[in-house]
N, C-alpha and C. Protein backbone atom coordinates (compact mmCIF):
# COMPACT_ATOMS: atom_id res chain seq x y z
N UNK A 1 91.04 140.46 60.49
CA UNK A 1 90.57 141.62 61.23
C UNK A 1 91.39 141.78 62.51
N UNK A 2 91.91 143.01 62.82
CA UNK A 2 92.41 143.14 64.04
C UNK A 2 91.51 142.85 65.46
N UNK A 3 92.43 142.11 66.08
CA UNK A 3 91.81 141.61 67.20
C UNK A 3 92.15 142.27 68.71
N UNK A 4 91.35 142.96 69.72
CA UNK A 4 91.19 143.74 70.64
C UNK A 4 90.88 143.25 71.78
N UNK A 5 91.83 142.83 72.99
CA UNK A 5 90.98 142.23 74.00
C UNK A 5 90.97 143.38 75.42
N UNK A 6 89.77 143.65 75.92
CA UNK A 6 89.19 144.44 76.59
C UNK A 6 89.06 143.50 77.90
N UNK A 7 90.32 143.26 78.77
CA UNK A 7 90.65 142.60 80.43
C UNK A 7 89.90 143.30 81.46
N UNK A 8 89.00 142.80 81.91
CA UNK A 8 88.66 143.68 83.32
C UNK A 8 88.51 142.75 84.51
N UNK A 9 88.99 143.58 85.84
CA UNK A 9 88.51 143.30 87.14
C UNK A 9 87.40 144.10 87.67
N UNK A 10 86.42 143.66 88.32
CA UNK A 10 85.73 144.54 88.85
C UNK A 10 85.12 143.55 90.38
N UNK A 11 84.94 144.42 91.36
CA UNK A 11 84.51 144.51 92.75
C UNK A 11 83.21 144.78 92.79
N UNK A 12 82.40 145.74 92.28
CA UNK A 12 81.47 145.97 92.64
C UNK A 12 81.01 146.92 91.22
N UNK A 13 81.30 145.84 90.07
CA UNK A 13 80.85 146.57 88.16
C UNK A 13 80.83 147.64 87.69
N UNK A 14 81.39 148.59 88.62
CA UNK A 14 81.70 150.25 87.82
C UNK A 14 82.31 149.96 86.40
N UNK A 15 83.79 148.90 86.79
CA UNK A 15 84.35 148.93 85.74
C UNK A 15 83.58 148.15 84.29
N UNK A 16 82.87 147.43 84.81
CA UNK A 16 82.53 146.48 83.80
C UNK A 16 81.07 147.31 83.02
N UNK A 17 80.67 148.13 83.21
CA UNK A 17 79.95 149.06 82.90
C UNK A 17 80.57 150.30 81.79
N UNK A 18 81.69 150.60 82.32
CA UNK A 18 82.26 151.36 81.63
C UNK A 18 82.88 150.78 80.57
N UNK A 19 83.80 149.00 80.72
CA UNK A 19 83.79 148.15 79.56
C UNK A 19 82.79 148.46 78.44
N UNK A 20 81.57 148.06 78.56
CA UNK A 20 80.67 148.12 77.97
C UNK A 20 80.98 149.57 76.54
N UNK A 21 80.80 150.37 77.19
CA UNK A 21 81.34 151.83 76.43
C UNK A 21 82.31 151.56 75.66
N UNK A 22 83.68 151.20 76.26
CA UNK A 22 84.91 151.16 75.22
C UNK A 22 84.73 149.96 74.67
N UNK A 23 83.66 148.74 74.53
CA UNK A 23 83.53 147.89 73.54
C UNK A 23 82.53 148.41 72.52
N UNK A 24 81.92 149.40 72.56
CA UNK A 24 81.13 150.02 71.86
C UNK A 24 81.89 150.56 71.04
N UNK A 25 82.63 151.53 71.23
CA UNK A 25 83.93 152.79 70.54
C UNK A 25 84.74 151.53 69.52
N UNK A 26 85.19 150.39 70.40
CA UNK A 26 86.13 149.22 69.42
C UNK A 26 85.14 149.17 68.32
N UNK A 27 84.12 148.66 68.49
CA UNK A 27 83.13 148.37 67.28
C UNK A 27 82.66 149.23 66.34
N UNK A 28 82.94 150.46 66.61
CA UNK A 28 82.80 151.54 65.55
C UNK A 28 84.52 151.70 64.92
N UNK A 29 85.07 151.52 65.14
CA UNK A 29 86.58 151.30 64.76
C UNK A 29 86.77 150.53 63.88
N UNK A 30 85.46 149.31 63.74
CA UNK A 30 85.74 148.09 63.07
C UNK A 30 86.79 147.20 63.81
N UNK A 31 86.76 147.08 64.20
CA UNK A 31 88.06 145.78 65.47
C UNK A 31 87.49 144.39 65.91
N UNK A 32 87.42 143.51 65.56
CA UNK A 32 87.30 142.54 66.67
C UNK A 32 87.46 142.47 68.05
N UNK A 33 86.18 142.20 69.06
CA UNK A 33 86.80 142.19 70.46
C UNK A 33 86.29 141.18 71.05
N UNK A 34 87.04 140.84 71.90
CA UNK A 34 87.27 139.62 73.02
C UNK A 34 87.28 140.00 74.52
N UNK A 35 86.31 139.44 75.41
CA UNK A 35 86.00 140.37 76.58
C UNK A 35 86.63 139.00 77.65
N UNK A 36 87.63 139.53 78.36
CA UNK A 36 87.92 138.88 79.40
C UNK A 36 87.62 139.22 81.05
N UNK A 37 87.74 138.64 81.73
CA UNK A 37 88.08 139.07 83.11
C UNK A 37 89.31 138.16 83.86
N UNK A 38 90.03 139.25 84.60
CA UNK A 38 91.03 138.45 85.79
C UNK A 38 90.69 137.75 86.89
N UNK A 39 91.14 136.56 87.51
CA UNK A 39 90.60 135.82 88.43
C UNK A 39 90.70 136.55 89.57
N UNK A 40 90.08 136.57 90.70
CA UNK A 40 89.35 137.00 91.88
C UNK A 40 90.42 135.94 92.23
N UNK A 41 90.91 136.53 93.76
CA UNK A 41 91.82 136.09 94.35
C UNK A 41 91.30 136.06 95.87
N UNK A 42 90.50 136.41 96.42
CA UNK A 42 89.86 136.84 97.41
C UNK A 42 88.40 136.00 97.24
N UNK A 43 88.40 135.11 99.05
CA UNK A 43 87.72 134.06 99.11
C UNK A 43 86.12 134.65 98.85
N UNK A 44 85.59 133.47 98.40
CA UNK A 44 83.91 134.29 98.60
C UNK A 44 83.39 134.42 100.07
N UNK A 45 83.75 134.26 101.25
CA UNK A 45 83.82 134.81 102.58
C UNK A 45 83.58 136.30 102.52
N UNK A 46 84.77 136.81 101.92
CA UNK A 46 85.78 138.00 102.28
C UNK A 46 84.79 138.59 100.83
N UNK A 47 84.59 138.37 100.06
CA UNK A 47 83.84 138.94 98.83
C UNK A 47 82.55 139.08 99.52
N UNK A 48 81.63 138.27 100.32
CA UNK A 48 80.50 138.40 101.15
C UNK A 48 80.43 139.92 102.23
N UNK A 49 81.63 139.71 103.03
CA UNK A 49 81.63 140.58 104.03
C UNK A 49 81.80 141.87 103.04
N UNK A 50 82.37 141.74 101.85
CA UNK A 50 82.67 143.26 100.97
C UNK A 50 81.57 143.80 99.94
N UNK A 51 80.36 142.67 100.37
CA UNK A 51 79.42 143.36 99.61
C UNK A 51 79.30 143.21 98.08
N UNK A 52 80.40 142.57 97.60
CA UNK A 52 80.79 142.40 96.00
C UNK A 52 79.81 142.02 95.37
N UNK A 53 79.93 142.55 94.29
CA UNK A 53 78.81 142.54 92.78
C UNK A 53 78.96 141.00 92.42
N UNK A 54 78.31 140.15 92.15
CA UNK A 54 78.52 138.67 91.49
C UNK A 54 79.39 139.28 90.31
N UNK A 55 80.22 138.12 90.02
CA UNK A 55 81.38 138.23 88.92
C UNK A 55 80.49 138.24 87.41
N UNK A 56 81.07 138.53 86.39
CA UNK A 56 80.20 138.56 85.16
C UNK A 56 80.61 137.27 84.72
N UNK A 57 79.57 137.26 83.63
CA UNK A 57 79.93 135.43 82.91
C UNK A 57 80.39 135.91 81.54
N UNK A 58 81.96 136.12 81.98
CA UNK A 58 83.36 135.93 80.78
C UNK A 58 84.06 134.70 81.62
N UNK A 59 84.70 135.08 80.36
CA UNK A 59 86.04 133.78 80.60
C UNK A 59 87.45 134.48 81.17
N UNK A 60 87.52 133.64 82.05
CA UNK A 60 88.87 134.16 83.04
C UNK A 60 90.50 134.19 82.10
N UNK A 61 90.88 135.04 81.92
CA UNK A 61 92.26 135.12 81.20
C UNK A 61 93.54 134.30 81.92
N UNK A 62 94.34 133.95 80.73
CA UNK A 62 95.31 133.35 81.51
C UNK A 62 96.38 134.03 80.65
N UNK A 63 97.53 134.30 81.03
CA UNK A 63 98.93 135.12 80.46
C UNK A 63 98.98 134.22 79.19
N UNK A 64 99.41 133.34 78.78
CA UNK A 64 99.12 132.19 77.74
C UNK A 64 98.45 132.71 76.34
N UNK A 65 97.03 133.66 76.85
CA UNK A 65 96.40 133.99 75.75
C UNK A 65 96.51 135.49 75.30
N UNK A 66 97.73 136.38 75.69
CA UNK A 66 97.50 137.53 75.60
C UNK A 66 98.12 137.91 74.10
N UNK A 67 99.40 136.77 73.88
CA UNK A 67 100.07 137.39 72.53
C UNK A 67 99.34 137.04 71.05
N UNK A 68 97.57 136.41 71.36
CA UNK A 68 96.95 136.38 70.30
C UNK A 68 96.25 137.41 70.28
N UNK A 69 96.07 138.60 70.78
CA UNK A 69 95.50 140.08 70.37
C UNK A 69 96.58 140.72 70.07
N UNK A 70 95.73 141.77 69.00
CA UNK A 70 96.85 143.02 68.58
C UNK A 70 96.62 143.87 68.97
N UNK A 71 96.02 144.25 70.55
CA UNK A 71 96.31 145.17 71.22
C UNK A 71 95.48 144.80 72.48
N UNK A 72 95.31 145.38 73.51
CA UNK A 72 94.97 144.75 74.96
C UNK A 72 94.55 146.45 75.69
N UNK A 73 93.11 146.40 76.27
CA UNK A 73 92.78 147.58 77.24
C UNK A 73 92.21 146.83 78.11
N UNK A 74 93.07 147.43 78.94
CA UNK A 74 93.01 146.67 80.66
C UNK A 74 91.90 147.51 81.72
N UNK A 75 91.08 147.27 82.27
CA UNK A 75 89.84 147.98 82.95
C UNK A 75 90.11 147.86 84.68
N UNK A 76 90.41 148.39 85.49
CA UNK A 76 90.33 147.96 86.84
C UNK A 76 90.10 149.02 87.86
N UNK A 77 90.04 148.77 88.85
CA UNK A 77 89.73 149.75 90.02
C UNK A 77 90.97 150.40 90.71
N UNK A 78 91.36 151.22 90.94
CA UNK A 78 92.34 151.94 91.69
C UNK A 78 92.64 150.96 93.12
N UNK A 79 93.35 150.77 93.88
CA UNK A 79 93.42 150.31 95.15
C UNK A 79 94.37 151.33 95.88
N UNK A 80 94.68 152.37 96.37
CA UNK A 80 95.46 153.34 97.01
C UNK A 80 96.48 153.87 96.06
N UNK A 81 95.53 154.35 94.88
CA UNK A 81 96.32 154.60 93.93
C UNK A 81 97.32 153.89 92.99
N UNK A 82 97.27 152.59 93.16
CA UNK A 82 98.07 151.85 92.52
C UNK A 82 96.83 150.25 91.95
N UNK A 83 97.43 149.20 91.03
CA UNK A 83 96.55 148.48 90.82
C UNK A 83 96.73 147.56 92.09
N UNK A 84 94.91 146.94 91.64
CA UNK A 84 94.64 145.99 92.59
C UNK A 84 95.45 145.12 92.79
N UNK A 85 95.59 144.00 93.68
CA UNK A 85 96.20 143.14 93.76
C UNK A 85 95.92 141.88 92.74
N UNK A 86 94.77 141.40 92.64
CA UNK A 86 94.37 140.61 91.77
C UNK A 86 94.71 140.90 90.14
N UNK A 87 95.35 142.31 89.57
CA UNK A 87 95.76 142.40 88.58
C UNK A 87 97.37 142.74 88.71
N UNK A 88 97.64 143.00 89.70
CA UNK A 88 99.46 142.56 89.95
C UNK A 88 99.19 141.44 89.65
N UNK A 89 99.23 140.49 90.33
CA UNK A 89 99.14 139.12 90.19
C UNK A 89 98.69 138.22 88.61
N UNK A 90 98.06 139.19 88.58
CA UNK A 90 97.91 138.52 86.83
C UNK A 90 99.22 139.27 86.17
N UNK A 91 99.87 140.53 86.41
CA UNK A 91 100.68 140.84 84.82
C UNK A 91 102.11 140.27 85.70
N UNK A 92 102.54 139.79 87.21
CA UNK A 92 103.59 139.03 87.47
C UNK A 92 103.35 137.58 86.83
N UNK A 93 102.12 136.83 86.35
CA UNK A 93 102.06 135.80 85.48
C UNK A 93 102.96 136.25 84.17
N UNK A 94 103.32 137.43 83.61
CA UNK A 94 103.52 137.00 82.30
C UNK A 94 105.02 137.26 82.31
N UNK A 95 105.25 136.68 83.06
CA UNK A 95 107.51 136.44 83.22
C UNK A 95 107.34 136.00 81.46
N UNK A 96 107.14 134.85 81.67
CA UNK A 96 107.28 133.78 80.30
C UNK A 96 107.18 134.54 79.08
N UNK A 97 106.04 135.21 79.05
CA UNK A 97 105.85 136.44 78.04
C UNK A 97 107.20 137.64 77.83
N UNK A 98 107.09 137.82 78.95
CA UNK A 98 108.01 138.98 79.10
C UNK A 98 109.46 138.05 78.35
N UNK A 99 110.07 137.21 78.91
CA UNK A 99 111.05 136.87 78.56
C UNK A 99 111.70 136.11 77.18
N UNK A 100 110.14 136.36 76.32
CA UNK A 100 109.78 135.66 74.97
C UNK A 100 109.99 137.36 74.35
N UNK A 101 109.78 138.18 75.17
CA UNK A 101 109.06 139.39 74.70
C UNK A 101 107.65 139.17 73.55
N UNK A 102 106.60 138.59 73.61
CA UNK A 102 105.93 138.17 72.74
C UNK A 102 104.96 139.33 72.97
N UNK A 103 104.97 140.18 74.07
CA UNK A 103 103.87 141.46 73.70
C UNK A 103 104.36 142.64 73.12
N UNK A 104 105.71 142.23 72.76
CA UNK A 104 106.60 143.85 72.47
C UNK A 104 105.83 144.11 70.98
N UNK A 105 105.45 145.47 71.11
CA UNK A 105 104.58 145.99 70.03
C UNK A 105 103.46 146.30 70.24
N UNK A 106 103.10 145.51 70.58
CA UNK A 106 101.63 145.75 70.49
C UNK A 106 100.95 146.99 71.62
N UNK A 107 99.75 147.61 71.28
CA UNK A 107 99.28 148.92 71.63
C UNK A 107 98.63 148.43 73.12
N UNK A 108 98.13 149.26 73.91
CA UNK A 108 98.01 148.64 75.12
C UNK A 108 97.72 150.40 76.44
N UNK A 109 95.81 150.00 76.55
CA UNK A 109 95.39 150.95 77.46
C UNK A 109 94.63 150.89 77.94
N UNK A 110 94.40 151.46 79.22
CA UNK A 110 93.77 151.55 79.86
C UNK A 110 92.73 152.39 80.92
N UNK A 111 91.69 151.87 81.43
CA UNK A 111 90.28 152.59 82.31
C UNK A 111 90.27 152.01 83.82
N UNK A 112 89.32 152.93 84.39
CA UNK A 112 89.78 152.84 85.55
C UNK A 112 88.68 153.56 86.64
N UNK A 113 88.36 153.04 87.75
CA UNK A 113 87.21 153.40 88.70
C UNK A 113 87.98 153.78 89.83
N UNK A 114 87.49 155.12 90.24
CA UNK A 114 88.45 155.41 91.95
C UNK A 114 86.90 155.48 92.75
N UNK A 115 87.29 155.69 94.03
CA UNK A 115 86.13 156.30 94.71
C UNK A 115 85.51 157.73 94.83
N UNK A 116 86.71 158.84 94.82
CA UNK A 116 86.50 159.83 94.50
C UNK A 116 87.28 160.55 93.41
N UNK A 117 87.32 161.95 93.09
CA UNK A 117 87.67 162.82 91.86
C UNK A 117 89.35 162.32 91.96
N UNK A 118 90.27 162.73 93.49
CA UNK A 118 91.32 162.38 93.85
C UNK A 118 91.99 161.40 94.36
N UNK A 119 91.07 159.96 93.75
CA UNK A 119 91.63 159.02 94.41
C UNK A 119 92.33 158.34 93.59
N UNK A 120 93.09 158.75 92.67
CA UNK A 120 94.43 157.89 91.71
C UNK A 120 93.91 158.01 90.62
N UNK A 121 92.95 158.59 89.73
CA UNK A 121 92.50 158.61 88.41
C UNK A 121 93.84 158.41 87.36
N UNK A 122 94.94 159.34 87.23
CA UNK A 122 95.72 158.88 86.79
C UNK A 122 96.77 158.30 87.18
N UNK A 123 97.13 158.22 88.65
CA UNK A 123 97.92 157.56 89.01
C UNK A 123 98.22 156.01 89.07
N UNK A 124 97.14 156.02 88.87
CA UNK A 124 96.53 154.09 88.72
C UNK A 124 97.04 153.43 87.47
N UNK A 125 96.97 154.54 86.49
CA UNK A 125 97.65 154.43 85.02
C UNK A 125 99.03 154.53 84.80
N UNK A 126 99.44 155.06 85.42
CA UNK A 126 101.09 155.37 85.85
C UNK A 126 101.57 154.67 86.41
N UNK A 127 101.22 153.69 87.40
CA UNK A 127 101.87 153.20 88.27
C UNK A 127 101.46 151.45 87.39
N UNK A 128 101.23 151.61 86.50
CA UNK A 128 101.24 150.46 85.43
C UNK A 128 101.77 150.76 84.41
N UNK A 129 102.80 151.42 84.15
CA UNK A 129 103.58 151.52 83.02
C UNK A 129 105.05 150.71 83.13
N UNK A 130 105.40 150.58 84.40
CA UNK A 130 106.72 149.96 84.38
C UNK A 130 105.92 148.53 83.74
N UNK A 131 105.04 147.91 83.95
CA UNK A 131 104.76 146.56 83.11
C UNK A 131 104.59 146.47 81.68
N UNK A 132 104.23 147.56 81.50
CA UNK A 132 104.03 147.63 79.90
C UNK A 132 105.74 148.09 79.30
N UNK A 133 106.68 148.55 79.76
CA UNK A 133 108.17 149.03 79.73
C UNK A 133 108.60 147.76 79.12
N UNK A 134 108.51 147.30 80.57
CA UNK A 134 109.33 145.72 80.46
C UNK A 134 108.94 144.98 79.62
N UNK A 135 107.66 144.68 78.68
CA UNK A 135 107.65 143.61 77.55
C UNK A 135 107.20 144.43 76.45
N UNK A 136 108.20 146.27 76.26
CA UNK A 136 108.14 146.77 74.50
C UNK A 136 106.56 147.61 74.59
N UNK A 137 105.53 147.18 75.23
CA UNK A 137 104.59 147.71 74.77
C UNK A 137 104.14 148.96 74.30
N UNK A 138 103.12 149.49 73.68
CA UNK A 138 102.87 150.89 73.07
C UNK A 138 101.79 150.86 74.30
N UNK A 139 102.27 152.46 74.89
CA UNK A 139 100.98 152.37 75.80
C UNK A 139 100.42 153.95 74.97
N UNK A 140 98.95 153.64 74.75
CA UNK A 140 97.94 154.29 73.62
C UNK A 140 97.23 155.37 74.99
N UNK A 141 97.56 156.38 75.39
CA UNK A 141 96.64 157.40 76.34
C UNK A 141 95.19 157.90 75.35
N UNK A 142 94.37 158.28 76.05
CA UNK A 142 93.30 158.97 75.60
C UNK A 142 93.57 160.05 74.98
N UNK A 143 94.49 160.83 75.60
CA UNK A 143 94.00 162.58 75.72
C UNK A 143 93.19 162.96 75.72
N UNK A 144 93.18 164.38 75.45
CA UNK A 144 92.14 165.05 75.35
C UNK A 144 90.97 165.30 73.97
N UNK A 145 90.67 163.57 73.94
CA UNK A 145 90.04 163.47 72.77
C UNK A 145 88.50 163.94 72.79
N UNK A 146 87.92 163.71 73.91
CA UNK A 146 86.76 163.92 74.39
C UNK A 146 86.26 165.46 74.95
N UNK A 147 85.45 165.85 74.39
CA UNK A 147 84.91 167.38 75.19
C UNK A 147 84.70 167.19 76.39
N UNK A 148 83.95 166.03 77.39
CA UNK A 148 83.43 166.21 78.45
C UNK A 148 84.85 166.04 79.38
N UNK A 149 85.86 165.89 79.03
CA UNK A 149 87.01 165.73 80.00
C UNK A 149 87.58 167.40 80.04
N UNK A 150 86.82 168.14 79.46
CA UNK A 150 87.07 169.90 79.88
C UNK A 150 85.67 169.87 80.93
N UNK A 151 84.93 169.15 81.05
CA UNK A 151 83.64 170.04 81.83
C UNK A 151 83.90 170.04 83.30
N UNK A 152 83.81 171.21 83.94
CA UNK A 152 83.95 171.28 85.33
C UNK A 152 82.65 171.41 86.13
N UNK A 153 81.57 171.01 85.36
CA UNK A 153 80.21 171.76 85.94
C UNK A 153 80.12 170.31 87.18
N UNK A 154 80.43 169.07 86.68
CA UNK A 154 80.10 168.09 87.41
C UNK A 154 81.16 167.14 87.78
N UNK A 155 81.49 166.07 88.65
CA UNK A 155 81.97 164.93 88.54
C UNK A 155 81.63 164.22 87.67
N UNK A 156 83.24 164.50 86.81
CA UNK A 156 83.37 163.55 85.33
C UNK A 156 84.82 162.70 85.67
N UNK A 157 84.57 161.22 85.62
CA UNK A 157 85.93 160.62 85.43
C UNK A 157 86.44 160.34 84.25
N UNK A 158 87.46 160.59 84.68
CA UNK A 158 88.62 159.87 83.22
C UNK A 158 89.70 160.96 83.48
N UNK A 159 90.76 160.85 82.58
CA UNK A 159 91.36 161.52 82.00
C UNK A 159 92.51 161.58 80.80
N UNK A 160 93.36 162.33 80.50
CA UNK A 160 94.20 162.34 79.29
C UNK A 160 94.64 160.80 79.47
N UNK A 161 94.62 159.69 80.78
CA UNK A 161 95.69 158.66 80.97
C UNK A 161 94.59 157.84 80.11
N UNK A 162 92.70 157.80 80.61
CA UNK A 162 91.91 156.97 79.68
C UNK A 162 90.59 157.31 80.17
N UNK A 163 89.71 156.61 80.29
CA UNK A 163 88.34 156.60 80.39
C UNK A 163 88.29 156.21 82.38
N UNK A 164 87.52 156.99 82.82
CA UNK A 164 86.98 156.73 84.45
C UNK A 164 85.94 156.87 84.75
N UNK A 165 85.69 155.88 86.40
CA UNK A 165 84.28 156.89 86.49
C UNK A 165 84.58 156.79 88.24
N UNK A 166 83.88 157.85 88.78
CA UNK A 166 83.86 158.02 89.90
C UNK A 166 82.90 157.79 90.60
N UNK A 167 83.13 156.59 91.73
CA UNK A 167 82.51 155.17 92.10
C UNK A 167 81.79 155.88 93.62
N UNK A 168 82.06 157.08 94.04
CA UNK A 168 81.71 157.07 96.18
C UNK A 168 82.17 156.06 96.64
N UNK A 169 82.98 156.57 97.89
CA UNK A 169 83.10 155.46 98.62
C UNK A 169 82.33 154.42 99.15
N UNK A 170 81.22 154.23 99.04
CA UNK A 170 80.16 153.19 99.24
C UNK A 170 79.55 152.51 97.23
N UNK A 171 80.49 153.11 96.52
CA UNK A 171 80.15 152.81 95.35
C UNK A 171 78.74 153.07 94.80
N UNK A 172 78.49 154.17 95.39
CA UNK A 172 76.53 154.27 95.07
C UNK A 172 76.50 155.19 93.59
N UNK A 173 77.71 155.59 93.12
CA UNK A 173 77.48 156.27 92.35
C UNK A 173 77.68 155.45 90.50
N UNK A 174 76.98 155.19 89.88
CA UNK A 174 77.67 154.68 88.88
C UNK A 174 77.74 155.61 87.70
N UNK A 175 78.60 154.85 86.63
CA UNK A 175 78.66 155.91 85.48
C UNK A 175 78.10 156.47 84.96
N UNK A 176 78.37 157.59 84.63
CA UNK A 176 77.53 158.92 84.15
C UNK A 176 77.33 158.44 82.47
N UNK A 177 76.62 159.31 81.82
CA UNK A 177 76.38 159.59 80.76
C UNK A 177 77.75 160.04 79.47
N UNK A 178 78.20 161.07 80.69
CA UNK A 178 79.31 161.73 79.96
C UNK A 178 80.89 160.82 79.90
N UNK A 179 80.38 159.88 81.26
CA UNK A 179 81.64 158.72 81.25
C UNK A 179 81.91 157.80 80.31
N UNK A 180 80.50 157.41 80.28
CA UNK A 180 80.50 156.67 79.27
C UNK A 180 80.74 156.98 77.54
N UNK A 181 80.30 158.55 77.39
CA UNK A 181 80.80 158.53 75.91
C UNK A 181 82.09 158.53 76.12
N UNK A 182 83.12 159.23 77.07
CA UNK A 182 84.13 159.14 76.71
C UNK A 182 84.95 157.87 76.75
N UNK A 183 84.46 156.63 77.25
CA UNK A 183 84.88 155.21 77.42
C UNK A 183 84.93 154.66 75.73
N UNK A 184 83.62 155.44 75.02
CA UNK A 184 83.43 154.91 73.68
C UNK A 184 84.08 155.58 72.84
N UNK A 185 84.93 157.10 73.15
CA UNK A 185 85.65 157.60 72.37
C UNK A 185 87.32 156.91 72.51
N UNK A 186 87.39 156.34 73.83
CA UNK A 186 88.68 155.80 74.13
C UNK A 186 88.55 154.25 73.31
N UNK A 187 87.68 153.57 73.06
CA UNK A 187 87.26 152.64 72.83
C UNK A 187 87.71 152.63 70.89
N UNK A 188 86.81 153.53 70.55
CA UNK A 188 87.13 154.00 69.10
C UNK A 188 88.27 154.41 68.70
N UNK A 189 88.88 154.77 69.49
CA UNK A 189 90.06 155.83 69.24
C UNK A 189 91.45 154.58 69.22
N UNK A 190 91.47 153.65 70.28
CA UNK A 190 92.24 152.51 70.30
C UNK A 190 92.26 151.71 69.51
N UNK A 191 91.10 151.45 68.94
CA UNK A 191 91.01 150.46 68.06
C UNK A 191 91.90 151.38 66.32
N UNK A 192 91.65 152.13 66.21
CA UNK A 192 91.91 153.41 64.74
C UNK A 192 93.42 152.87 65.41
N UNK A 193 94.16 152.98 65.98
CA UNK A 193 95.88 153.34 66.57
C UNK A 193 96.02 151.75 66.03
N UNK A 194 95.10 151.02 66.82
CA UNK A 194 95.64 149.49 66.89
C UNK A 194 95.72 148.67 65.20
N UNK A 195 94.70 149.32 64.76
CA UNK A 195 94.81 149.32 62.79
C UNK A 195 96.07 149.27 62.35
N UNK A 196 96.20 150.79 62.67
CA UNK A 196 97.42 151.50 62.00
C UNK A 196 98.57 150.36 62.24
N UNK A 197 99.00 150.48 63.88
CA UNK A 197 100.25 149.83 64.22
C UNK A 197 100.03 148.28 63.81
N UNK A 198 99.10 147.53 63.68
CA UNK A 198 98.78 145.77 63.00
C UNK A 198 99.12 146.08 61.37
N UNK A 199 98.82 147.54 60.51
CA UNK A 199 99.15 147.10 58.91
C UNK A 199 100.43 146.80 58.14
């Protein structure tokens, strides 16, 4: 069975909420999935003063284990439009990879939490493509697979890059209804691509 691993960071569980959704969508796909998280790099001091969500109870990824999935959706929070630091720091771990090329092929996408409508929704996705360049990868976008990514009546995250949700700057807001189906259509939809490209 094709195997799917679904990486997330999260600060304060928008993202890991919206996980939830695109492990739903994998499982209607029929896929195997494997739920990781990236290590927290930032002391529990500094996680105290920031208010942070307790970490979830997965198992922390190490670069080592990435070339046993046949495809990888990466979950994280925007940081000024670009990724966090704690997930730089994990995809500068995979030199070794990279220089094996052992991820070239394989499908590879991603979700994503800003604070507001304009705070990097897709730019966050973009500005992670030179990593996926450098070791071959297929990077799998959403599009416009989902109806609720036309609705203008409300704050809806995501877009054509993948699944979002829009967090307030105090993070009071969590995922919508409509976020979440489309997390499970990105979810479903990755896993159908990741078939194809594993037969």
């Amino acid at each position: 069975m094709v195997k799917i691993f679904v990486v997330t960071y999260s600060t304060y569980n928008h993202i890991n909420t919206v996980a939830e959704s695109i492990v739903k969508g994998l499982e209607k796909s029929n896929v195997e999935v494997e739920r990781y998280q990236i290590a927290e790099t930032l002391s529990e001091e500094i996680l105290a003063k920031m208010h942070a969500a307790p970490k979830p109870d997965l198992p922390v990824i190490t670069a080592d284990k990435l070339p046993e999935a046949d495809g990888i959706l990466f979950g994280f929070p925007t940081r000024y439009g670009t990724t966090p630091a704690q997930v730089k720091a994990f995809f500068d771990s995979t030199g070794g990879l990279w220089a094996k090329q052992a991820l070239a092929g394989k499908p590879v996408g991603f979700f994503y939490s800003t604070a507001s409508q304009h705070g990097g929704q897709e730019v966050t996705v973009y500005s992670s493509l030179p990593f996926v360049a450098h070791h071959g990868m297929i990077f799998v976008p959403l599009g416009y697979t989902n109806a609720h990514l036309f609705d203008n009546s409300e704050v809806v995250g995501g877009s054509a890059w993948g699944a979002g949700t829009v967090a307030n700057g105090d993070g009071s807001r969590q995922p919508s209804d409509k976020e979440k189906e489309i997390a499970v259509t990105q979810g479903e939809r990755f896993g159908e691509v990741a078939k194809k490209l594993a037969a």
